[in-house]
N, C-alpha and C. Protein backbone atom coordinates (compact mmCIF):
# COMPACT_ATOMS: atom_id res chain seq x y z
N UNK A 1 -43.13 -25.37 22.54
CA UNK A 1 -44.55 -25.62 22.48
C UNK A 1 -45.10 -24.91 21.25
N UNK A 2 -46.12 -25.64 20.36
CA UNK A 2 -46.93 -24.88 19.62
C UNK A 2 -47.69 -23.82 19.79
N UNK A 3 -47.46 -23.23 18.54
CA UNK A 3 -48.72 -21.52 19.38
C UNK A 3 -49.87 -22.07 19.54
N UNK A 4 -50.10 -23.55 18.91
CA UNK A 4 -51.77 -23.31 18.49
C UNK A 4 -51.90 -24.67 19.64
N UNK A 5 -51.34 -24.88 20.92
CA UNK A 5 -51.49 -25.64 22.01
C UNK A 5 -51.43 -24.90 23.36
N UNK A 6 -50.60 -23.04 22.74
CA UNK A 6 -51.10 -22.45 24.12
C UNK A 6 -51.96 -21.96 24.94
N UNK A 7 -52.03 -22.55 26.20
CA UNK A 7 -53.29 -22.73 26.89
C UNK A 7 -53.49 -21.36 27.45
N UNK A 8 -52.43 -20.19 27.19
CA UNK A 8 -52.98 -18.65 27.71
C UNK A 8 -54.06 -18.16 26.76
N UNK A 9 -54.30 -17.29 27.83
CA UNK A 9 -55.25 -16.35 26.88
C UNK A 9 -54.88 -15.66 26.09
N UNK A 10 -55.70 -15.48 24.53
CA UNK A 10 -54.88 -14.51 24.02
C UNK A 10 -54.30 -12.98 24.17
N UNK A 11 -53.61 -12.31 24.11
CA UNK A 11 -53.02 -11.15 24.45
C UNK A 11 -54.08 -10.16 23.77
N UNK A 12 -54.73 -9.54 24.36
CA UNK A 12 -55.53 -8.07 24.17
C UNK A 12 -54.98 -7.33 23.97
N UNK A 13 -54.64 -6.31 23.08
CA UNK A 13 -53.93 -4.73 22.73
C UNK A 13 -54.31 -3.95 23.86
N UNK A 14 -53.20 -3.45 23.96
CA UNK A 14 -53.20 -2.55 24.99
C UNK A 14 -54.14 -1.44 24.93
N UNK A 15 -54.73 -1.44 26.37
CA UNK A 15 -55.92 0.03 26.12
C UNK A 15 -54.59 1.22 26.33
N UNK A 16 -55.57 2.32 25.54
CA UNK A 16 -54.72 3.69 25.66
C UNK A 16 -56.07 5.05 26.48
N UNK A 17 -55.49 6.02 27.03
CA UNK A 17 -56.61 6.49 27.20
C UNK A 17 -55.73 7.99 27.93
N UNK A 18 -56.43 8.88 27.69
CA UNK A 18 -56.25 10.57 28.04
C UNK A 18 -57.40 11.22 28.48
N UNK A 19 -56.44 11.82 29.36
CA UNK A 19 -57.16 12.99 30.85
C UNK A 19 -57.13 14.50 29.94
N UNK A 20 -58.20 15.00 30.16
CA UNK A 20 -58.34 16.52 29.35
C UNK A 20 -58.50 17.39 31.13
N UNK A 21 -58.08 18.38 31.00
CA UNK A 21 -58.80 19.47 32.03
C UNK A 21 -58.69 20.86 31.24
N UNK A 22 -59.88 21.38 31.95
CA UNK A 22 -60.12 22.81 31.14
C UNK A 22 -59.90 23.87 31.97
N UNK A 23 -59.35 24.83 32.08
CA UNK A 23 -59.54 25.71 33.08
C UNK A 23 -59.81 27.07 32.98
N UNK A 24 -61.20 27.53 33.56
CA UNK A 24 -61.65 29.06 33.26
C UNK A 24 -60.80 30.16 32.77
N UNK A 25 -60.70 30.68 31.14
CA UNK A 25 -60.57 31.53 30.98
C UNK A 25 -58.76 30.94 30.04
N UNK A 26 -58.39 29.80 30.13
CA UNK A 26 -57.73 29.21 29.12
C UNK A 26 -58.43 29.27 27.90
N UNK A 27 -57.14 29.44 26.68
CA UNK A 27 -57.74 29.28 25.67
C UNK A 27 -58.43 27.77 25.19
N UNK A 28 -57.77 26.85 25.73
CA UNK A 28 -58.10 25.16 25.51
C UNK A 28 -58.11 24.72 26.30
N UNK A 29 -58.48 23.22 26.44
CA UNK A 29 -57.97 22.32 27.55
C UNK A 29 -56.90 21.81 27.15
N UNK A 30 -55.85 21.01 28.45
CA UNK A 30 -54.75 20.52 28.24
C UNK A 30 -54.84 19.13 28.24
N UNK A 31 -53.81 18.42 27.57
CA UNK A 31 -53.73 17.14 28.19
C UNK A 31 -52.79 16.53 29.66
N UNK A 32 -53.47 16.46 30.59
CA UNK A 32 -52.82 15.77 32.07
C UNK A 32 -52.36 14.54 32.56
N UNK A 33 -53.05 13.63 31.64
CA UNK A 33 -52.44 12.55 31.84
C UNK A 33 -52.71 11.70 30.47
N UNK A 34 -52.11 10.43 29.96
CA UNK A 34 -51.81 10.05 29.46
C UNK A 34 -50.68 8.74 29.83
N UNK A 35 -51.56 7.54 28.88
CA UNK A 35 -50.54 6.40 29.18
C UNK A 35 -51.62 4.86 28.17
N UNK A 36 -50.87 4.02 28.78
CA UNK A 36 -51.25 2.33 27.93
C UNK A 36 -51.14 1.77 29.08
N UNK A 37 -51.78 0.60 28.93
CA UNK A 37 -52.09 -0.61 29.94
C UNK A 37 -52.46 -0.58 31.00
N UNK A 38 -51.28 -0.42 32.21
CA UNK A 38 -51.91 -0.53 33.60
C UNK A 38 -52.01 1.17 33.48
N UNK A 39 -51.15 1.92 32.65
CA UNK A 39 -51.42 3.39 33.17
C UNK A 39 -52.41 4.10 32.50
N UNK A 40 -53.05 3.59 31.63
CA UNK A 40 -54.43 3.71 30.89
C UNK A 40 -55.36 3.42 32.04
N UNK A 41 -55.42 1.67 32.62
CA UNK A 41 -56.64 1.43 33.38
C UNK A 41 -56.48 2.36 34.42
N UNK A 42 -55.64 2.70 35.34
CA UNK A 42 -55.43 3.86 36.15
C UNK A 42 -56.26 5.22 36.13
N UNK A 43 -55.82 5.42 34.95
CA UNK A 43 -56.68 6.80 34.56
C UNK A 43 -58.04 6.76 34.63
N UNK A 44 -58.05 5.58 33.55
CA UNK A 44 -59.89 6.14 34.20
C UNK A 44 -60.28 4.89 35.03
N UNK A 45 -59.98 4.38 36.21
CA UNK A 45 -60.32 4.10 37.72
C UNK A 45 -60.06 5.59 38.52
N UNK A 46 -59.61 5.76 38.11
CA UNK A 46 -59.27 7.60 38.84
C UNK A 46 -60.51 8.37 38.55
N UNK A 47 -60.94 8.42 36.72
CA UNK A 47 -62.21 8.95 36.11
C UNK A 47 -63.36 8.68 37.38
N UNK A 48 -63.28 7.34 37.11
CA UNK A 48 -64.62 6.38 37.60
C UNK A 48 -64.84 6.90 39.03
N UNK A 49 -63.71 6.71 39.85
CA UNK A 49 -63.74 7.28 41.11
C UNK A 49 -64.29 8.74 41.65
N UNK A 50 -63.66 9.51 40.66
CA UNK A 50 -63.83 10.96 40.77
C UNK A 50 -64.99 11.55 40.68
N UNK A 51 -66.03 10.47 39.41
CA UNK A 51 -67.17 10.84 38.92
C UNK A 51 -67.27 11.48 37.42
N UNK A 52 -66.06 11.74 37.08
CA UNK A 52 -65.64 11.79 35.63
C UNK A 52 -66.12 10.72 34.57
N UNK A 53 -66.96 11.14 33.46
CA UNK A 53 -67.00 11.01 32.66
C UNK A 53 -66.57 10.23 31.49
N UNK A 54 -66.02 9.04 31.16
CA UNK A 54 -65.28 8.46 30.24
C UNK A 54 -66.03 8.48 28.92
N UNK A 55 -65.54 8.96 27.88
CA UNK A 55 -65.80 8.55 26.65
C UNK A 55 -65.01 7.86 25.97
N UNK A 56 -65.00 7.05 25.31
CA UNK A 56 -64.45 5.45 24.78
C UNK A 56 -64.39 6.38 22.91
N UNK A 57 -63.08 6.41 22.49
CA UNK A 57 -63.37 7.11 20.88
C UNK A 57 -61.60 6.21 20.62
N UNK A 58 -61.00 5.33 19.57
CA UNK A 58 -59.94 4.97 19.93
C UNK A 58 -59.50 5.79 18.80
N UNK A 59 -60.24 6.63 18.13
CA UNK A 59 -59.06 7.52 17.10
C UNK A 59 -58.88 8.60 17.65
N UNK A 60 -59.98 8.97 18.68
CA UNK A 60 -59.49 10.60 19.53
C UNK A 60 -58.81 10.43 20.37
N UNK A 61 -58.53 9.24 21.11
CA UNK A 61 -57.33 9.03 22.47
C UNK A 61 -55.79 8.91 21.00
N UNK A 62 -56.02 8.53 20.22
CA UNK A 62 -54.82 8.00 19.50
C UNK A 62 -54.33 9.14 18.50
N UNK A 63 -55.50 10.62 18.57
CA UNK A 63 -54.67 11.77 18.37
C UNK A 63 -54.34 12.69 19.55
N UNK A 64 -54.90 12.41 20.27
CA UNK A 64 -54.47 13.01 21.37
C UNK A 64 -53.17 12.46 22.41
N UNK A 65 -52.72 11.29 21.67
CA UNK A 65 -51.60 10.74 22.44
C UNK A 65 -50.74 11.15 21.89
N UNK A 66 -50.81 11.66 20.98
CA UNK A 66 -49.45 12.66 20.32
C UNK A 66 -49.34 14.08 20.48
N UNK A 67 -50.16 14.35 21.21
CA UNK A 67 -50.19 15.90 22.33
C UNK A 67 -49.07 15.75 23.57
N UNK A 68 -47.86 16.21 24.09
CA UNK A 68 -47.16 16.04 25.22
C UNK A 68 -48.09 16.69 26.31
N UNK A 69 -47.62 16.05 27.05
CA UNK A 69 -48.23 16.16 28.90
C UNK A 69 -48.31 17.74 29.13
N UNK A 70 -49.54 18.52 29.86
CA UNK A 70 -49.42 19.82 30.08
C UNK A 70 -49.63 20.73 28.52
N UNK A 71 -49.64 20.12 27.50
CA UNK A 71 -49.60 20.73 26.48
C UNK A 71 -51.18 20.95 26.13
N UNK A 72 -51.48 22.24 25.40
CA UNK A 72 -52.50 22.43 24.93
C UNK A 72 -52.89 21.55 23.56
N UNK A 73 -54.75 21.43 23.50
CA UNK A 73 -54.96 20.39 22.43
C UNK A 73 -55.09 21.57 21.16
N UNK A 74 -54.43 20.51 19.78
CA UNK A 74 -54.32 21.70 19.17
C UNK A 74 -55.12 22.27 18.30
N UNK A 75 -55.45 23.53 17.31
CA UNK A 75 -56.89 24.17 17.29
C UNK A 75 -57.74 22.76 16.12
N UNK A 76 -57.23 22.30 15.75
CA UNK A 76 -58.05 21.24 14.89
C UNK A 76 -58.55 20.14 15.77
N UNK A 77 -58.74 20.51 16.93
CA UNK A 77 -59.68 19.63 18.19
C UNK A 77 -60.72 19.80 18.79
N UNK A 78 -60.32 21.35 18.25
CA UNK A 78 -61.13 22.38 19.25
C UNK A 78 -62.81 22.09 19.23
N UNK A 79 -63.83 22.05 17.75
CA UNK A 79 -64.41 21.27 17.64
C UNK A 79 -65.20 19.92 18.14
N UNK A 80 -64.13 18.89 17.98
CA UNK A 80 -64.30 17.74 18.50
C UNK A 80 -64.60 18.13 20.19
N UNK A 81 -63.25 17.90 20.67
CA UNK A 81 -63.42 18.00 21.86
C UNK A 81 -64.52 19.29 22.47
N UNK A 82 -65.04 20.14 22.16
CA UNK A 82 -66.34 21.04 22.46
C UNK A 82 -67.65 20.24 22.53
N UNK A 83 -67.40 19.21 21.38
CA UNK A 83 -69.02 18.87 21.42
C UNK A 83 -68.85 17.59 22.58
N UNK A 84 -67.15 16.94 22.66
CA UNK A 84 -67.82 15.71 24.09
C UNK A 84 -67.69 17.50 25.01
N UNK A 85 -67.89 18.13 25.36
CA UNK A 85 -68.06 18.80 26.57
C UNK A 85 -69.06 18.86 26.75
N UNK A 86 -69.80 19.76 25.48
CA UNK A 86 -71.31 19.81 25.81
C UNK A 86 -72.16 18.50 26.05
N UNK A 87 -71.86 17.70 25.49
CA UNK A 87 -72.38 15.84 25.84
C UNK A 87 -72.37 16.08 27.57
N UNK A 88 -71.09 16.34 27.57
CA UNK A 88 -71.18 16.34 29.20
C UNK A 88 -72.07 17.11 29.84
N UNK A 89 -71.93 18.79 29.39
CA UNK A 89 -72.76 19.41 30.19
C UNK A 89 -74.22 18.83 29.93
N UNK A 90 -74.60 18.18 29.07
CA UNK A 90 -76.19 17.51 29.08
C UNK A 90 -76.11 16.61 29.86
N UNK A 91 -75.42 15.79 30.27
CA UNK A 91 -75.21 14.59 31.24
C UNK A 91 -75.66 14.76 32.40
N UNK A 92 -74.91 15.91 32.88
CA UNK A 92 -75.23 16.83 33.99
C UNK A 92 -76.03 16.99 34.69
N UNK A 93 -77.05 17.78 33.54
CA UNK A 93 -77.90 17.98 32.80
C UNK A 93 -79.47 17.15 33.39
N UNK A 94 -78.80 15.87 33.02
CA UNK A 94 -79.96 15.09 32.72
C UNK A 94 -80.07 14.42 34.16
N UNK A 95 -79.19 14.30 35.06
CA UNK A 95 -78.65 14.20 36.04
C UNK A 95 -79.33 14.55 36.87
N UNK A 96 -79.11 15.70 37.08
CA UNK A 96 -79.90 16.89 38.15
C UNK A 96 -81.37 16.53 38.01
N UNK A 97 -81.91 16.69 36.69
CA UNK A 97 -83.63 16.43 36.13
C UNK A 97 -84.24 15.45 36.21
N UNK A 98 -83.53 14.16 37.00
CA UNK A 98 -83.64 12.99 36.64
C UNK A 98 -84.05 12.41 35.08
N UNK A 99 -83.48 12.94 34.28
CA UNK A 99 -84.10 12.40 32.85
C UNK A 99 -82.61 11.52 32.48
N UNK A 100 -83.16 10.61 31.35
CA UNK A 100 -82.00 9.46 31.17
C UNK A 100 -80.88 10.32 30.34
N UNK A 101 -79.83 9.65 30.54
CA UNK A 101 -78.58 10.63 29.80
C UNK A 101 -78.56 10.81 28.45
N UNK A 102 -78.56 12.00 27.74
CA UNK A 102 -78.19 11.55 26.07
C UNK A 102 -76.91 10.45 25.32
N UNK A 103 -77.46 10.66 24.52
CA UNK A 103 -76.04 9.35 23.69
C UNK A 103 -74.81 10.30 23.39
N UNK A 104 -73.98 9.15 23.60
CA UNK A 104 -72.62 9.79 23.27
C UNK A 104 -72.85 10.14 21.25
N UNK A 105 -72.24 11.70 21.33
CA UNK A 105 -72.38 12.27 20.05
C UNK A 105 -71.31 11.21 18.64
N UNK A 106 -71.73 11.45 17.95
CA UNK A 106 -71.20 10.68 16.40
C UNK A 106 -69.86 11.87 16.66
N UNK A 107 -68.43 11.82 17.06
CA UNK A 107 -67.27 13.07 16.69
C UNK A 107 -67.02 13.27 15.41
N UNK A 108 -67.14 14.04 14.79
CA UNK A 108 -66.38 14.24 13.76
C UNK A 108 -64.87 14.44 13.83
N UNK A 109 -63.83 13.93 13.66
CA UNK A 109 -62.68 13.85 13.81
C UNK A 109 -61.99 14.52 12.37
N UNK A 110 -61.00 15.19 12.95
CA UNK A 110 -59.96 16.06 11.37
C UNK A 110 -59.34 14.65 10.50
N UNK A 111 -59.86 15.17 9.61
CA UNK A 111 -58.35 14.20 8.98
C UNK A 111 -57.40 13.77 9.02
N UNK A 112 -56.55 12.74 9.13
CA UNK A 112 -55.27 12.69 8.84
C UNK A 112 -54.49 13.98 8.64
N UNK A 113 -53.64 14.47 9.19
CA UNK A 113 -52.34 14.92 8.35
C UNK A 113 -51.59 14.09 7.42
N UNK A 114 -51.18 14.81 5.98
CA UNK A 114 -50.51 14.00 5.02
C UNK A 114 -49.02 13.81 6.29
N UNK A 115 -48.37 12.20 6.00
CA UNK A 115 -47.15 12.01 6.00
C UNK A 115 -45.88 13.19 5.45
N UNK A 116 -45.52 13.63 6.19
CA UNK A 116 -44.72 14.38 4.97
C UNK A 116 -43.12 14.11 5.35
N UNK A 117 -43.11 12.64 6.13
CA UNK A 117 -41.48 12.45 6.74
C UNK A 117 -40.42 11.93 5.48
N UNK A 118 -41.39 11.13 4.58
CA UNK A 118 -40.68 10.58 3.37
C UNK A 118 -40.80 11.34 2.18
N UNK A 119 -39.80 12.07 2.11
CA UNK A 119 -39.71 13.02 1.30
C UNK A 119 -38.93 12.76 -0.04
N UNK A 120 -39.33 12.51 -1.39
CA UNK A 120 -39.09 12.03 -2.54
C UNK A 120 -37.79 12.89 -2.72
């Protein structure tokens, strides 16, 4: 059959998506879960359920998917990930006060690391 007669839908890229937890008196938060597709939508139906928070960023899930499981995020996050916290704690925030929620913040994200696997 021709591609351009198939009657599926086209194939969507896989969502990706990561679980942070923080815990009093750690230096960082860790990453807990992590995954693509059905184990992405999982995660946050788990979020959703729990009452957690989702923020939607596809270059901060896609550096943070190169963090291993249980592992701390590393200090060039520290930043980023601080200000979605405080987002959150205003959420909260706004919550309790009945006032409408603030906007999710603009992240500033680190740079790239240079490649340095291909080595001249």
């Amino acid at each position: 059959m021709a591609a351009g007669h198939d009657k599926q839908a086209p194939r969507r890229p896989l969502k990706s998506a990561v679980a942070l937890a923080y815990q009093s008196g750690a230096p960082a938060p860790k990453v807990v879960a992590k995954g693509r597709g059905l184990v992405a939508e999982q995660i946050i139906a788990v979020a959703a359920e729990s009452g957690v928070f989702v923020h939607e960023s596809r270059e901060l899930v896609s550096l943070l998917m190169e963090i291993d499981l249980d592992k701390q995020i590393p200090p060039m996050l520290y930043r980023t990930i601080a200000e979605l916290l405080a987002w959150l704690y205003h959420i909260e925030a706004a919550q309790k006060s009945g006032e409408p929620p603030p906007a999710p913040p603009e992240l500033q994200l680190p740079p790239p690391e240079p490649d340095t696997s291909l080595d001249n």
